[in-house]
Protein backbone atom coordinates (compact mmCIF):
# COMPACT_ATOMS: atom_id res chain seq x y z
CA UNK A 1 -19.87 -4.88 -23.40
CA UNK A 2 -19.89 -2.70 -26.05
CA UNK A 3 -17.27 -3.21 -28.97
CA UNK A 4 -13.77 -1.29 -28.83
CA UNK A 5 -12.13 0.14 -31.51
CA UNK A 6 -8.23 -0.35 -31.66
CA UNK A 7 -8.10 3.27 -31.04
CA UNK A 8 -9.71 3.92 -27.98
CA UNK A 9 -7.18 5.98 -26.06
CA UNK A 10 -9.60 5.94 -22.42
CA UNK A 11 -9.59 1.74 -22.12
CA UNK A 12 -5.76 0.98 -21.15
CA UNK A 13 -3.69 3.50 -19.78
CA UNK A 14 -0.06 2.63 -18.05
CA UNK A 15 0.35 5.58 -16.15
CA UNK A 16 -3.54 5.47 -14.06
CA UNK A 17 -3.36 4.68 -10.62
CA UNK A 18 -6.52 2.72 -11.45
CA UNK A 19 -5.05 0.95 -13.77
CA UNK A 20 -2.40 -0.30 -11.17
CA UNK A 21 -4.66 -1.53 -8.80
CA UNK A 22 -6.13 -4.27 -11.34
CA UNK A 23 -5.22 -4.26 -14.83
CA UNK A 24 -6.69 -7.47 -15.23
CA UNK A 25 -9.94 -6.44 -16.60
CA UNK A 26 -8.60 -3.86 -18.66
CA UNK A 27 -6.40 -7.00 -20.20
CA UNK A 28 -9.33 -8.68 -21.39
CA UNK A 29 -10.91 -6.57 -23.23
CA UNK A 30 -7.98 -6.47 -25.16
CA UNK A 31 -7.09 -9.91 -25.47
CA UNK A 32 -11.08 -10.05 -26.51
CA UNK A 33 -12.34 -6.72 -28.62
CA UNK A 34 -8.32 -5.20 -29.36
CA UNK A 35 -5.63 -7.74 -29.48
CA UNK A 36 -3.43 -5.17 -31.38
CA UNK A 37 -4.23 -2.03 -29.46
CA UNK A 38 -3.20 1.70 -30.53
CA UNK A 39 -3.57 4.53 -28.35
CA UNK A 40 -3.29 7.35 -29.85
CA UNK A 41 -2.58 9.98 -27.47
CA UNK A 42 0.94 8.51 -26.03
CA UNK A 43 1.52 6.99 -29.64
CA UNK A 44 2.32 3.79 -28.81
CA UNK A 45 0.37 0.05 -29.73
CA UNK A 46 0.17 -3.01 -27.45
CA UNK A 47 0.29 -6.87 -27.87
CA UNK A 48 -2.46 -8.73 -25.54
CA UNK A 49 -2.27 -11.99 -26.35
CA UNK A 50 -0.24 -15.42 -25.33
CA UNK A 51 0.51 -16.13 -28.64
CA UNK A 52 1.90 -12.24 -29.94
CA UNK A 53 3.23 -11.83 -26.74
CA UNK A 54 5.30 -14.85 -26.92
CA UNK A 55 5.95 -14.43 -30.88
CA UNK A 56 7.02 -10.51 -30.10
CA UNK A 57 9.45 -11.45 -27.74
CA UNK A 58 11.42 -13.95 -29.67
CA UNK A 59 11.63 -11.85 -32.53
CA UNK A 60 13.93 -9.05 -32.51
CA UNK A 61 14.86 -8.44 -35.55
CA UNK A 62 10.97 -6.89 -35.99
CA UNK A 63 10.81 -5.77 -32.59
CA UNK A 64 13.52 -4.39 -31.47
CA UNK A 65 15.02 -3.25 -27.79
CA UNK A 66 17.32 -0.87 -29.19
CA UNK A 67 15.44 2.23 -28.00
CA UNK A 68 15.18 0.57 -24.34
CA UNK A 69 12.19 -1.55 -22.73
CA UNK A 70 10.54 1.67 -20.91
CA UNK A 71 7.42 3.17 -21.77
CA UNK A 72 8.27 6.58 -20.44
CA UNK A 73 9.66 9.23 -22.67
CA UNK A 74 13.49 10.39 -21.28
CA UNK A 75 14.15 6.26 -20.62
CA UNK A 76 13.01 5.69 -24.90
CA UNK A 77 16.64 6.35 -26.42
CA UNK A 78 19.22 4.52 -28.53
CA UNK A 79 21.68 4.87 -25.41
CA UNK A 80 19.44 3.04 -23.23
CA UNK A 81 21.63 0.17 -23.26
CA UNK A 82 24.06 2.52 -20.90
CA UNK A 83 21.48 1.77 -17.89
CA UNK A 84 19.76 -1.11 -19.52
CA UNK A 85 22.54 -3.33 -20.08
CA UNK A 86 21.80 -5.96 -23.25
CA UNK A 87 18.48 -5.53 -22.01
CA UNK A 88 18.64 -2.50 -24.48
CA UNK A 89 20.55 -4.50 -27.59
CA UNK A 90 19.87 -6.77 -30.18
CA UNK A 91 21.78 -9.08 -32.05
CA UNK A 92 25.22 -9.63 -32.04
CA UNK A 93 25.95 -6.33 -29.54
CA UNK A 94 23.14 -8.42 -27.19
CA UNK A 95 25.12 -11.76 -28.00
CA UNK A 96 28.61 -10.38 -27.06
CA UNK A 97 27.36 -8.44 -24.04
CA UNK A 98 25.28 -11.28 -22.57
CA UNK A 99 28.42 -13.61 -23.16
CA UNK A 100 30.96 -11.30 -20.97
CA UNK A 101 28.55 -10.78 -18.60
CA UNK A 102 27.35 -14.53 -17.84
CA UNK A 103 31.11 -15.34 -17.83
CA UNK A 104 30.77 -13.64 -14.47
CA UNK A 105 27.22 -14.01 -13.30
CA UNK A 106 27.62 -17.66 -13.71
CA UNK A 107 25.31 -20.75 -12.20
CA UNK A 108 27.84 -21.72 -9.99
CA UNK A 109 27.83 -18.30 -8.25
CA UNK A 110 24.16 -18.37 -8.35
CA UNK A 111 24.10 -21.51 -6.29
CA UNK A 112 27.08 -20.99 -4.20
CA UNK A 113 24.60 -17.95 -2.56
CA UNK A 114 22.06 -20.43 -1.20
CA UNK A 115 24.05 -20.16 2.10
CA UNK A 116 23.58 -16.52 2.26
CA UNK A 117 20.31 -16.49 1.30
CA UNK A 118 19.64 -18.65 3.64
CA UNK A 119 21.23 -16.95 6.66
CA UNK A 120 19.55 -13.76 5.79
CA UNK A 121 16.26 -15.67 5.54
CA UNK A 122 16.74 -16.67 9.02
CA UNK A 123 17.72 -13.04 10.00
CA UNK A 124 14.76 -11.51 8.59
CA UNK A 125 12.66 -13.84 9.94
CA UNK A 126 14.08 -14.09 13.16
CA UNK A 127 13.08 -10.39 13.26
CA UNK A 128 9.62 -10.11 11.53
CA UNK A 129 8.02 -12.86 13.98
CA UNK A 130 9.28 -10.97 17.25
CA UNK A 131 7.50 -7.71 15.55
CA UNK A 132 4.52 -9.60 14.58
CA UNK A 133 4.00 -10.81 18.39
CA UNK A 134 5.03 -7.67 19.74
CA UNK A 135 2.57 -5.58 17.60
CA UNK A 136 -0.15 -8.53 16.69
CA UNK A 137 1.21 -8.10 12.82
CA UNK A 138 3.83 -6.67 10.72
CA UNK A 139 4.62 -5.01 7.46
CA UNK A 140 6.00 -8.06 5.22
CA UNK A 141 7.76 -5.69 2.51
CA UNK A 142 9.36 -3.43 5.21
CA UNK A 143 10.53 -6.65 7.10
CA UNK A 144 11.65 -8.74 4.73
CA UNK A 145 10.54 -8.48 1.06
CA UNK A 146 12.22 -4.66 0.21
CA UNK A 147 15.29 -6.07 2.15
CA UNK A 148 16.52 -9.22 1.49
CA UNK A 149 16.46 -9.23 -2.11
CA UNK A 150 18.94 -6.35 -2.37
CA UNK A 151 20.85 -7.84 0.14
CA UNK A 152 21.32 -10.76 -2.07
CA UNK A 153 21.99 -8.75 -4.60
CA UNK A 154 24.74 -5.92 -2.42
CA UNK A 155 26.55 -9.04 -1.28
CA UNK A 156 27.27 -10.51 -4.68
CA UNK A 157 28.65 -7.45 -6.23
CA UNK A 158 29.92 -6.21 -3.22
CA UNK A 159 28.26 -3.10 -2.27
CA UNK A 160 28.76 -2.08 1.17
CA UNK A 161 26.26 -2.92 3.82
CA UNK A 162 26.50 0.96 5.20
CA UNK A 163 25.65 1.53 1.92
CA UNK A 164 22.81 -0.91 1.19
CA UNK A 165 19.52 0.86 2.39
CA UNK A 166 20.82 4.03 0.49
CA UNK A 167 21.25 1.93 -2.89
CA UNK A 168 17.42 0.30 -2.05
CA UNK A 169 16.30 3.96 -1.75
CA UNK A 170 17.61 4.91 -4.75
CA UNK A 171 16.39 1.71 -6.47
CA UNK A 172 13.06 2.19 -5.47
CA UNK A 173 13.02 5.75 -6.36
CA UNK A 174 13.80 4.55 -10.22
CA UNK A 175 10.63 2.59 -10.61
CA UNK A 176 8.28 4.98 -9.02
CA UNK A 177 6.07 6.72 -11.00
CA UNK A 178 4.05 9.93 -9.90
CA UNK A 179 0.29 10.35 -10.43
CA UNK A 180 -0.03 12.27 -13.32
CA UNK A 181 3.27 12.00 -14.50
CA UNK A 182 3.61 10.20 -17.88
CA UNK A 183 7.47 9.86 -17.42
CA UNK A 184 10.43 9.24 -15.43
CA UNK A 185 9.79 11.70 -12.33
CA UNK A 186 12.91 14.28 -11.58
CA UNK A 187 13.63 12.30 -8.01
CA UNK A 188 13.99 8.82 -10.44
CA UNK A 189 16.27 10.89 -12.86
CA UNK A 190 18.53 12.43 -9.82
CA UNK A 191 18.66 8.86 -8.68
CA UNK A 192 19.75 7.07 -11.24
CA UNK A 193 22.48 9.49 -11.62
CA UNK A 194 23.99 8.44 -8.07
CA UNK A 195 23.46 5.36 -8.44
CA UNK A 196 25.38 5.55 -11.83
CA UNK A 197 27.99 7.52 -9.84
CA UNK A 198 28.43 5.24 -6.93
CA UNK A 199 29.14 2.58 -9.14
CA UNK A 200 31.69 4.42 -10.98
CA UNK A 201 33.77 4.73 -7.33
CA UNK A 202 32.96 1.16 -7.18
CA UNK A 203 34.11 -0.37 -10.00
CA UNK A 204 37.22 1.84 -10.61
CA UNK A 205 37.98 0.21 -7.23
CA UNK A 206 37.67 -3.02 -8.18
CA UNK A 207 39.86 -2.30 -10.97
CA UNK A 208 42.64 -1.30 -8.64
CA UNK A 209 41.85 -3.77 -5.63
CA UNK A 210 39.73 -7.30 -6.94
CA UNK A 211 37.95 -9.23 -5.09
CA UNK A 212 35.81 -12.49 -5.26
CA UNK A 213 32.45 -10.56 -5.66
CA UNK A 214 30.36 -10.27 -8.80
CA UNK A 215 32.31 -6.78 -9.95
CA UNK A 216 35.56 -8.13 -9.82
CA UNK A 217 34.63 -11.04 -11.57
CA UNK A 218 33.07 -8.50 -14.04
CA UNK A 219 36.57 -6.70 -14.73
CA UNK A 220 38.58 -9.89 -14.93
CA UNK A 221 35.34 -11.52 -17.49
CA UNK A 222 37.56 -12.51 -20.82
CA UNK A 223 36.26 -13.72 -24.05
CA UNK A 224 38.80 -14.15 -26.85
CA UNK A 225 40.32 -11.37 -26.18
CA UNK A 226 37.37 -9.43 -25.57
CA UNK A 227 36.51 -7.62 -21.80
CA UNK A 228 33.69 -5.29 -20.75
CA UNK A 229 34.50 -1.62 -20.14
CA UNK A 230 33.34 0.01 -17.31
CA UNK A 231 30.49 1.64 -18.50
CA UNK A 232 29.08 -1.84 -19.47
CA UNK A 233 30.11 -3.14 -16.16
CA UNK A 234 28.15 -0.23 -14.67
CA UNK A 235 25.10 -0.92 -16.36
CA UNK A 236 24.92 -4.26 -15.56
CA UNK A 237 24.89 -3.27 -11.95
CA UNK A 238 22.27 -0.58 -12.00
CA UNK A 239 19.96 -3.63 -14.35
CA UNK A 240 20.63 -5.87 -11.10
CA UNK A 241 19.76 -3.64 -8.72
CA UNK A 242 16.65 -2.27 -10.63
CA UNK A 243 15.22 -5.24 -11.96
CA UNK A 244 17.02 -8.20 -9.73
CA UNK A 245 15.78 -6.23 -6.36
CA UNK A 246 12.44 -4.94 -7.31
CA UNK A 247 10.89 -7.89 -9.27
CA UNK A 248 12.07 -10.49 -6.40
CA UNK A 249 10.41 -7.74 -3.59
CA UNK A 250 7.49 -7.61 -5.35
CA UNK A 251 7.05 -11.60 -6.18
CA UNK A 252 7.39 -12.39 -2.39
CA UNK A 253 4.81 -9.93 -1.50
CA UNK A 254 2.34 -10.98 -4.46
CA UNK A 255 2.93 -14.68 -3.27
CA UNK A 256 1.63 -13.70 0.26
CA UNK A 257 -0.91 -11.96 -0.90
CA UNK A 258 -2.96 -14.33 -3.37
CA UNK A 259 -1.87 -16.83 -0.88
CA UNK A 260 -3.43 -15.41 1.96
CA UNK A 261 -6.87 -14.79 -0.28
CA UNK A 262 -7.16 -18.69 -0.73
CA UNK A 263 -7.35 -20.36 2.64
CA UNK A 264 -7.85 -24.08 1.68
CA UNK A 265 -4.57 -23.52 -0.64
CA UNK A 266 -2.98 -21.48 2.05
CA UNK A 267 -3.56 -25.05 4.03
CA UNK A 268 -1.63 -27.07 1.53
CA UNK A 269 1.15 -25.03 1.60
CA UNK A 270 1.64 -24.15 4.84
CA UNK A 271 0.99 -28.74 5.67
CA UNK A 272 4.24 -28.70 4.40
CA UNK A 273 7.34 -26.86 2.39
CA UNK A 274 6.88 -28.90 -0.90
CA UNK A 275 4.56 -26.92 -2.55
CA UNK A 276 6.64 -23.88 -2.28
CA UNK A 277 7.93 -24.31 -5.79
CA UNK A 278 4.15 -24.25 -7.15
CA UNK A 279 3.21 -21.20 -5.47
CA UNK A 280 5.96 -19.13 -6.63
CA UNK A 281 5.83 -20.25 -9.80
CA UNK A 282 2.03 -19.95 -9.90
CA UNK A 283 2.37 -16.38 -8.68
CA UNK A 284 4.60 -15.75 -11.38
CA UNK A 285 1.82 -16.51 -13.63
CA UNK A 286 -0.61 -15.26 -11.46
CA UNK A 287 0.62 -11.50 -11.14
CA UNK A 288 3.43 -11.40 -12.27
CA UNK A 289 5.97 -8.45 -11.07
CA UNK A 290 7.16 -7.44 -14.61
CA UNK A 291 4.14 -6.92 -16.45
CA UNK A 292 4.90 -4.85 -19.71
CA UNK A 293 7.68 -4.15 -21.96
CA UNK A 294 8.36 -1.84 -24.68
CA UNK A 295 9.55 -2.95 -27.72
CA UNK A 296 10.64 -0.70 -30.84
CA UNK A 297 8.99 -2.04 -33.77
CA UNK A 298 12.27 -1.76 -37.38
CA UNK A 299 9.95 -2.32 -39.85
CA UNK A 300 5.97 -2.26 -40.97
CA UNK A 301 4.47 -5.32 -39.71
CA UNK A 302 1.07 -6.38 -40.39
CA UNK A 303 -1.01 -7.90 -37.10
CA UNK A 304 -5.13 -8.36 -36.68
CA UNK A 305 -5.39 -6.66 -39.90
CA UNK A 306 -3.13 -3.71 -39.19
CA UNK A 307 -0.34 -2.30 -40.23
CA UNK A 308 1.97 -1.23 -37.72
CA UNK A 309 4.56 1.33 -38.81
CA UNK A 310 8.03 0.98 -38.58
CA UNK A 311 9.44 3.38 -35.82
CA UNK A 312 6.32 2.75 -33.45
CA UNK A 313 6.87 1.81 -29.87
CA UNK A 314 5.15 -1.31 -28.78
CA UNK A 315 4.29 -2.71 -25.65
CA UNK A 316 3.86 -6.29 -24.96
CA UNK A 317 1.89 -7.26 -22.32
CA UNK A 318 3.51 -9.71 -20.23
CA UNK A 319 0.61 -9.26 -17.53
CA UNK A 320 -2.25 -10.48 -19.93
CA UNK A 321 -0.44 -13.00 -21.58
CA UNK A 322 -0.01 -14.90 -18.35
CA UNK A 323 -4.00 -14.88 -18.20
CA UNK A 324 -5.10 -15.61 -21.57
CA UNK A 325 -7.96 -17.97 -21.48
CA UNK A 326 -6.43 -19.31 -24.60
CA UNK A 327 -3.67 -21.04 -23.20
CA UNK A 328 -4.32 -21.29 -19.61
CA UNK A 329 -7.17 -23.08 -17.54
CA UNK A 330 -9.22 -20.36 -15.64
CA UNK A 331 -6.97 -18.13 -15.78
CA UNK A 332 -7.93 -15.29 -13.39
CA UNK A 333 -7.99 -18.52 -10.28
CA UNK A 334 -5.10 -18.54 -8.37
CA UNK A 335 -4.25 -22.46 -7.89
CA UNK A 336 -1.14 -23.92 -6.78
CA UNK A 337 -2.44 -26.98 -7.98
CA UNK A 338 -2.08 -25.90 -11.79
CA UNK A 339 -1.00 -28.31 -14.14
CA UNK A 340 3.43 -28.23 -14.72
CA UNK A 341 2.76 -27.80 -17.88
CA UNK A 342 0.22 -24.57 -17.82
CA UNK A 343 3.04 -22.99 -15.53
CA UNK A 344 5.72 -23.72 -18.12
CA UNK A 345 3.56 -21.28 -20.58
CA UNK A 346 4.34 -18.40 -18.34
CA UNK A 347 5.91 -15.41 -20.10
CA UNK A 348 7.14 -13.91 -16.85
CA UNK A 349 10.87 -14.65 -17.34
CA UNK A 350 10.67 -13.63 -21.41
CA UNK A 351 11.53 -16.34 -23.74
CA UNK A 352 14.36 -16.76 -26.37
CA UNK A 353 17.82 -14.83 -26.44
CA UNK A 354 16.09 -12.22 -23.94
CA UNK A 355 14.87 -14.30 -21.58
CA UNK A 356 15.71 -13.40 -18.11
CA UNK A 357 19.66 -13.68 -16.73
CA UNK A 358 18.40 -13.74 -13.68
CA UNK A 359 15.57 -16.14 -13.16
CA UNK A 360 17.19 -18.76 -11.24
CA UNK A 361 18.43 -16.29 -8.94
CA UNK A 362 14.74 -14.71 -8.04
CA UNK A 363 13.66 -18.79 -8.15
CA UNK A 364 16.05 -19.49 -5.52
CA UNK A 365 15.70 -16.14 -3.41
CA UNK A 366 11.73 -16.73 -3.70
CA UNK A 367 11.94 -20.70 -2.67
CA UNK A 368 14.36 -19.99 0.14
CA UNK A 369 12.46 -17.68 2.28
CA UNK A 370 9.10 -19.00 1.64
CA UNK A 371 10.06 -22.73 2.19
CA UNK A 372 11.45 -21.06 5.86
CA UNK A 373 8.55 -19.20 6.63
CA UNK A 374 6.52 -22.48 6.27
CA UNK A 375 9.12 -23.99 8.55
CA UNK A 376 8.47 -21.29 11.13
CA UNK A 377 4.79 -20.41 10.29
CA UNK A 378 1.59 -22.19 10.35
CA UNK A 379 -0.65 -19.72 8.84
CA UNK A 380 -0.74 -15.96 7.64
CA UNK A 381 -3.88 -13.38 7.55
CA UNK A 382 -2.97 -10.42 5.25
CA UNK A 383 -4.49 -7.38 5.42
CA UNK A 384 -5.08 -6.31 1.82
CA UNK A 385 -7.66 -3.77 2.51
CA UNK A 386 -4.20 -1.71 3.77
CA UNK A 387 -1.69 -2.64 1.72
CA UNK A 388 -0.16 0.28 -0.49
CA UNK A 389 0.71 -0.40 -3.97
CA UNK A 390 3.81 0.61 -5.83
CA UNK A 391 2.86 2.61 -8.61
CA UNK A 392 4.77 1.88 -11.82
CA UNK A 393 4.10 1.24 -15.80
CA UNK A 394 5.93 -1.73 -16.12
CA UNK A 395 6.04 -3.54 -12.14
CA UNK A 396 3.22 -4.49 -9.97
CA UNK A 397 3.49 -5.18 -6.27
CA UNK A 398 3.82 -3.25 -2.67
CA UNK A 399 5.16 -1.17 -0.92
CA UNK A 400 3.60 -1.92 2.35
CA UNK A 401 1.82 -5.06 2.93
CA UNK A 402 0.43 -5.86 6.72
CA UNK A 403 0.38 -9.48 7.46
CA UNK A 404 -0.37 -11.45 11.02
CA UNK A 405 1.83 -14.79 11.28
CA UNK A 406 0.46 -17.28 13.17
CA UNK A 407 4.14 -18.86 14.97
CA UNK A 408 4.25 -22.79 14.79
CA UNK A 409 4.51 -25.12 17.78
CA UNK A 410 7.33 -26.04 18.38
């Protein structure tokens, strides 16, 4: 392998279909010949490593999310936080906004939807096994993956279910990227825009008529004094829908999928439902569905002998961390068998003030469907020479995925 430069624009670029369909390799090489990368043609450095990774995303004060956690150009803004949520704010704005909002998205409502995930578990799959004997196999992401998670995520803050698969349409149009477009595409931009504006209805009705779902609780949220208005309410909501619905879809189809590539393991699991919790949280690590985030970087700060300037946009690669032969035992082997204590290295979730509101709540979707289709299932085949892959900068996973279920005696 010949040695890289930290300037080399051709080795790692977010936008290449290529890219998408393994980054892996591309990740070390940086970890290996450019742990602080800069490429020069979309101006922006990256962070390779476990150990940057994790000390990037604790610091904020250095590296900032005030300018948003997108790579692309029209989402890189100091009023990100209006779609972004605190996931665009630092400090005490981050602090106070986080507060109000986890008055209302609180643990108790996170566990008092196990029923409902539950039921729509059983829906789904009630539906996806009569498809996969009608038709010999079915599309796992159509059937179950692209649906429940919103639906988890519609009934806690109360969207209507006639309006569901038009808010997952719109959702999914948001993360979509086009090939050869290095930015937001117009159909993501004219999306978020309804999205924003359906949400406006919605939460100006909540004001008027509350509830007991998530945006009422949101209006009535109270801290000394201090409430949300509703264009923090708002983008809360769209942050839910966005990341909640689309990092949850695309961990239950990456589970299947590295499952299904490791038979003996694929055994294990599917012996029994209690090592469920080990293979979601070893996909997490694995391939993780959030794989990069953008970080703006307030000051000069020195790393692998460089100086990075303040003002540049940095990327911290979430992906690579998660398979740095530094802190993880072969790293690129899918095992369900890995060691607690590898898994708890994981930077999928983030880590500090930032980490991830919502973890528990993708946990618990994630467990709850998988633990029933081992109830239900005694096997899977999935056909990953026709899966389709979403193609995005800063999520990995599928849009389609084919998989054959083999039904259990009963």
């Amino acid at each position: 392998m010949s040695e890289m430069t930290s300037t080399t624009t051709e080795i790692f670029d977010p936008y290449d279909y290529d890219f998408h369909e393994d980054p892996y390799p591309v990740y070390a090489r940086l970890r290996d010949e450019a742990p602080l990368y800069h490429n020069v043609s979309d101006d922006f450095w990256a962070l390779s490593r476990h150990a940057d990774v994790h000390a990037a995303l604790k610091n904020d004060t250095v590296f900032s999310n005030r300018m948003g956690v997108s790579l692309d150009a029209s989402a890189w803004n100091q009023d990100a936080h209006r779609v972004m949520s605190f996931l665009a704010l630092d400090g005490k704005e981050q602090t106070r906004l986080r507060k109000l909002v986890s008055a209302g998205f609180t643990p108790r409502r996170v566990r008092d939807l196990v029923p409902g995930v539950q039921a729509l578990a059983d829906h789904y799959l009630d539906r996806l096994l009569v498809a996969n004997e009608d038709h010999g196999e079915v599309d796992w992401i159509a059937e179950l993956a692209g649906k429940l998670p919103m639906d988890v995520i519609s009934q806690m803050i109360g969207v209507a279910e006639a309006d569901r698969d038009e808010v997952r349409r719109l959702a999914d149009l948001m993360v979509h990227r086009e090939d050869g477009v290095r930015d937001v595409p117009e159909a993501g931009m004219a999306a978020a825009l309804e999205l924003i504006s359906y949400y406006v209805t919605m939460v100006a009705e909540r004001r008027k008529r509350p509830g007991d779902d998530l945006t009422s609780a949101l209006v009535r949220a109270e801290i000394d004094g201090d409430r949300l208005h509703d264009g923090e309410i708002i983008a809360f909501l769209i942050l839910l829908v966005v990341a909640g619905n689309e990092t949850t879809t695309k961990l239950l189809g990456n589970a299947l999928l590295h499952l299904g590539a490791n038979p003996a393991q694929a055994e294990d699991v599917f012996t029994g439902p209690d090592l469920v919790g080990a293979w979601v949280e070893e996909t997490l690590r694995h391939d993780t569905s959030t794989q990069m985030l953008a970080r703006y970087v307030a000051e000069d700060v020195e790393l692998h002998g460089q100086v990075v300037p303040a003002g540049s946009k940095l990327l911290v690669l979430i992906g690579s961390a998660n398979r740095d032969e530094r802190v993880f035992t072969a790293p690129t082997v899918f095992d369900i068998h890995r060691s607690p204590d590898e898994l708890a290295k994981s930077m999928s979730f983030g880590v500090g003030r930032h980490f991830c509101l919502g973890a528990n709540l993708a946990r618990l979707e994630a467990r709850v469907v998988l633990e029933e289709l081992v109830r239900r299932t005694s096997g899977l085949e999935v056909h990953s020479e026709r899966a389709v892959r979403v193609h995005s900068t800063n999520v990995r996973g599928f849009a389609e995925l084919p998989v054959t279920f083999t039904r259990r005696a009963r």
